[in-house]
Protein backbone atom coordinates (compact mmCIF):
# COMPACT_ATOMS: atom_id res chain seq x y z
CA UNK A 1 -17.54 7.36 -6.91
CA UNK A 2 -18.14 3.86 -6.93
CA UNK A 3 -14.56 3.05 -6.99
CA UNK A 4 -14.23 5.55 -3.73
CA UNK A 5 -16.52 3.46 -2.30
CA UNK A 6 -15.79 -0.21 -3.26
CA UNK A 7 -12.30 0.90 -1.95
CA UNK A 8 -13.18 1.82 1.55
CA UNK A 9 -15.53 -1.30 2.10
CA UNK A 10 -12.99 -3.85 0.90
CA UNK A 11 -9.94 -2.17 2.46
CA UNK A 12 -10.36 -1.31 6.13
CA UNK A 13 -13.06 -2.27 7.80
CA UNK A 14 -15.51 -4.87 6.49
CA UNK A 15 -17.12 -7.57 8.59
CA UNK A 16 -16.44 -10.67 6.40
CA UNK A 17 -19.98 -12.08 6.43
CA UNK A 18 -21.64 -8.85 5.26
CA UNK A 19 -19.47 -8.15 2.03
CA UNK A 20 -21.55 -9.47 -0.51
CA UNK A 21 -19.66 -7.75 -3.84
CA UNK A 22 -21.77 -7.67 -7.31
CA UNK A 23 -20.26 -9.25 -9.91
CA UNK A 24 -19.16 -5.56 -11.54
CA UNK A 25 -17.66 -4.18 -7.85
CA UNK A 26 -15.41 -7.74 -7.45
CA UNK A 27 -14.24 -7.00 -10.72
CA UNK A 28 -13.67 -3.23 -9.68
CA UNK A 29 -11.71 -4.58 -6.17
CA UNK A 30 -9.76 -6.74 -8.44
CA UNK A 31 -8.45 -4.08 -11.04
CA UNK A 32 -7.19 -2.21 -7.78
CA UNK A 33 -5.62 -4.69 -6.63
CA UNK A 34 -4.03 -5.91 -9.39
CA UNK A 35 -3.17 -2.10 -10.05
CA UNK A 36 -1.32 -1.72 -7.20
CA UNK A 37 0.21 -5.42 -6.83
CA UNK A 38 1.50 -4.40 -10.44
CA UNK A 39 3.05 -1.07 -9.17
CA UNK A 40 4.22 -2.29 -6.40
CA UNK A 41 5.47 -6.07 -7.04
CA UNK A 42 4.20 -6.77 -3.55
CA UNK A 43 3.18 -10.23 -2.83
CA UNK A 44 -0.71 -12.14 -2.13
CA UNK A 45 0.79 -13.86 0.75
CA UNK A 46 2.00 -10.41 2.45
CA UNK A 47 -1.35 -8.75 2.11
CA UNK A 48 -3.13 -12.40 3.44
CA UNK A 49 -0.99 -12.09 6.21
CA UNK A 50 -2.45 -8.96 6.69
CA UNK A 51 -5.75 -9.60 7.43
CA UNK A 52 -4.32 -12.12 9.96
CA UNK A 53 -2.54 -9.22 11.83
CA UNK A 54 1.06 -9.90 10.39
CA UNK A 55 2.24 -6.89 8.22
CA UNK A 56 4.63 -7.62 6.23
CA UNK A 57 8.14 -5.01 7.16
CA UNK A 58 9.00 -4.54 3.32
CA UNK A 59 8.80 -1.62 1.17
CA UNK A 60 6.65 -3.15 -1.63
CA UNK A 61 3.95 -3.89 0.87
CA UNK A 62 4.26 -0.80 2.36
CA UNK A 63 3.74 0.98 -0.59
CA UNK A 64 1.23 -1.64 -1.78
CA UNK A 65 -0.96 0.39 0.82
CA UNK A 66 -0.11 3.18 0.10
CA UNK A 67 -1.15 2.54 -2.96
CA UNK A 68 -4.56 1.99 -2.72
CA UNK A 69 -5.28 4.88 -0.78
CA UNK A 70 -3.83 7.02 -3.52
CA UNK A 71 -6.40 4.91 -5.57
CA UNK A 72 -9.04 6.19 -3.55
CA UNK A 73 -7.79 9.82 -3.26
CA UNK A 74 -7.45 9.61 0.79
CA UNK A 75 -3.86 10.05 0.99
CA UNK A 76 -1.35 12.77 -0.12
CA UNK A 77 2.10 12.99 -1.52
CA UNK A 78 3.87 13.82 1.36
CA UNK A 79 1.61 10.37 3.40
CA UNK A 80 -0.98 12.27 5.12
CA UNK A 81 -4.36 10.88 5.25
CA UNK A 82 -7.28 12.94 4.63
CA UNK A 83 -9.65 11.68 7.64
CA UNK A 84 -12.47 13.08 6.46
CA UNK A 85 -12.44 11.85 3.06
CA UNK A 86 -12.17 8.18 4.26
CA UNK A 87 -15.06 8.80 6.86
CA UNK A 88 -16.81 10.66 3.95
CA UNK A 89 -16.76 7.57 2.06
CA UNK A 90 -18.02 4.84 4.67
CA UNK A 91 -21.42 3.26 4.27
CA UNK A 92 -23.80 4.64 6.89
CA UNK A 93 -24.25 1.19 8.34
CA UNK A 94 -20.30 0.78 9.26
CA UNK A 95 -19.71 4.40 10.70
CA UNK A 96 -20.97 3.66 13.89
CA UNK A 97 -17.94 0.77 13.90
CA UNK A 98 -15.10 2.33 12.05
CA UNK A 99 -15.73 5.88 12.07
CA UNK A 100 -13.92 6.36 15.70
CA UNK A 101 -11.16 4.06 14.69
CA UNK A 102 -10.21 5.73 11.67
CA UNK A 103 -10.36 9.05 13.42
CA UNK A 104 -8.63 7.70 16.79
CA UNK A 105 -5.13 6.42 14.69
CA UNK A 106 -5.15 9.47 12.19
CA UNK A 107 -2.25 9.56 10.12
CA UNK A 108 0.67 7.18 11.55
CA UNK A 109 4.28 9.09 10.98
CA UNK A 110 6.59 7.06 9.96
CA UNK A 111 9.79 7.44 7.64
CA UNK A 112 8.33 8.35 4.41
CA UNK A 113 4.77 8.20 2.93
CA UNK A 114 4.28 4.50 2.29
CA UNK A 115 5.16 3.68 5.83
CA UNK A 116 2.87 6.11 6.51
CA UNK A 117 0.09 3.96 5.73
CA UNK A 118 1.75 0.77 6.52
CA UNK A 119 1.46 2.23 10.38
CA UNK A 120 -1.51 3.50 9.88
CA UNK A 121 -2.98 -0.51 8.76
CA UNK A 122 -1.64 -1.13 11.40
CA UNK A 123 -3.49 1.13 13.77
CA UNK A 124 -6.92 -0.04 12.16
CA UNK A 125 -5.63 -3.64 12.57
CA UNK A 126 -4.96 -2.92 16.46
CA UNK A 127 -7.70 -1.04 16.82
CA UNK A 128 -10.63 -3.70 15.32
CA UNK A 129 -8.92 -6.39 14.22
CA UNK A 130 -12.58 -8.21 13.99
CA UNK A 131 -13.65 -5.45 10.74
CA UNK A 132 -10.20 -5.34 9.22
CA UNK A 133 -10.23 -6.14 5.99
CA UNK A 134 -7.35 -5.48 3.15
CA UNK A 135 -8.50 -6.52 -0.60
């Protein structure tokens, strides 16, 4: 659970001056994404650019997002994400923020399943681009 958890907080929507990570969830953010940089071959750069707004129109980042939801069980083969289970997963204190903006962009269809959440980043991005956040 605490990897659920420590995924949702550092990948959508976390105000930068309120993540304060312990030393053993950094560590747990880092394994994930050096999991899925490793699957993925995507690059730091393309997922800094990110967090600026700029996604990156390549399959490894695509996939690199894709990625990490699979990591945190919120997305299924076929691309679909499971609303509820990111909601489910939210701290209390950033529902009130994210909760409609996760619900309001759904699932993004695109071509296949990593594009799928590539549109769907870039939904959140759109929608709050002050809480995004991609670790």
């Amino acid at each position: 659970m605490n990897m659920i958890i420590l995924s949702a907080l550092g990948l959508f929507f976390m105000l930068p001056n309120v993540l304060c990570l312990s030393e053993e969830m950094q560590e747990l953010a880092n394994q994930l994404h050096d999991t899925c940089v490793g699957e993925t071959g995507t690059t730091n750069d393309a997922i800094a650019n990110a967090r600026n707004g700029n996604f990156e129109d390549s399959d490894s980042f695509k996939c690199y997002i894709k990625c990490l939801l699979d990591q945190m069980a919120i997305i299924d083969d076929d691309g679909i994400i499971d609303v509820d289970a990111m909601v489910a997963v939210l701290p209390d204190e950033l529902k009130e923020k994210t909760e409609p903006i996760i619900r309001k962009c759904g699932t993004q269809k695109g071509a296949n399943p990593c594009e799928n959440a590539w549109l769907t980043h870039k939904c959140y991005y759109k929608e709050g681009p002050e809480i995004y956040f991609l670790i």
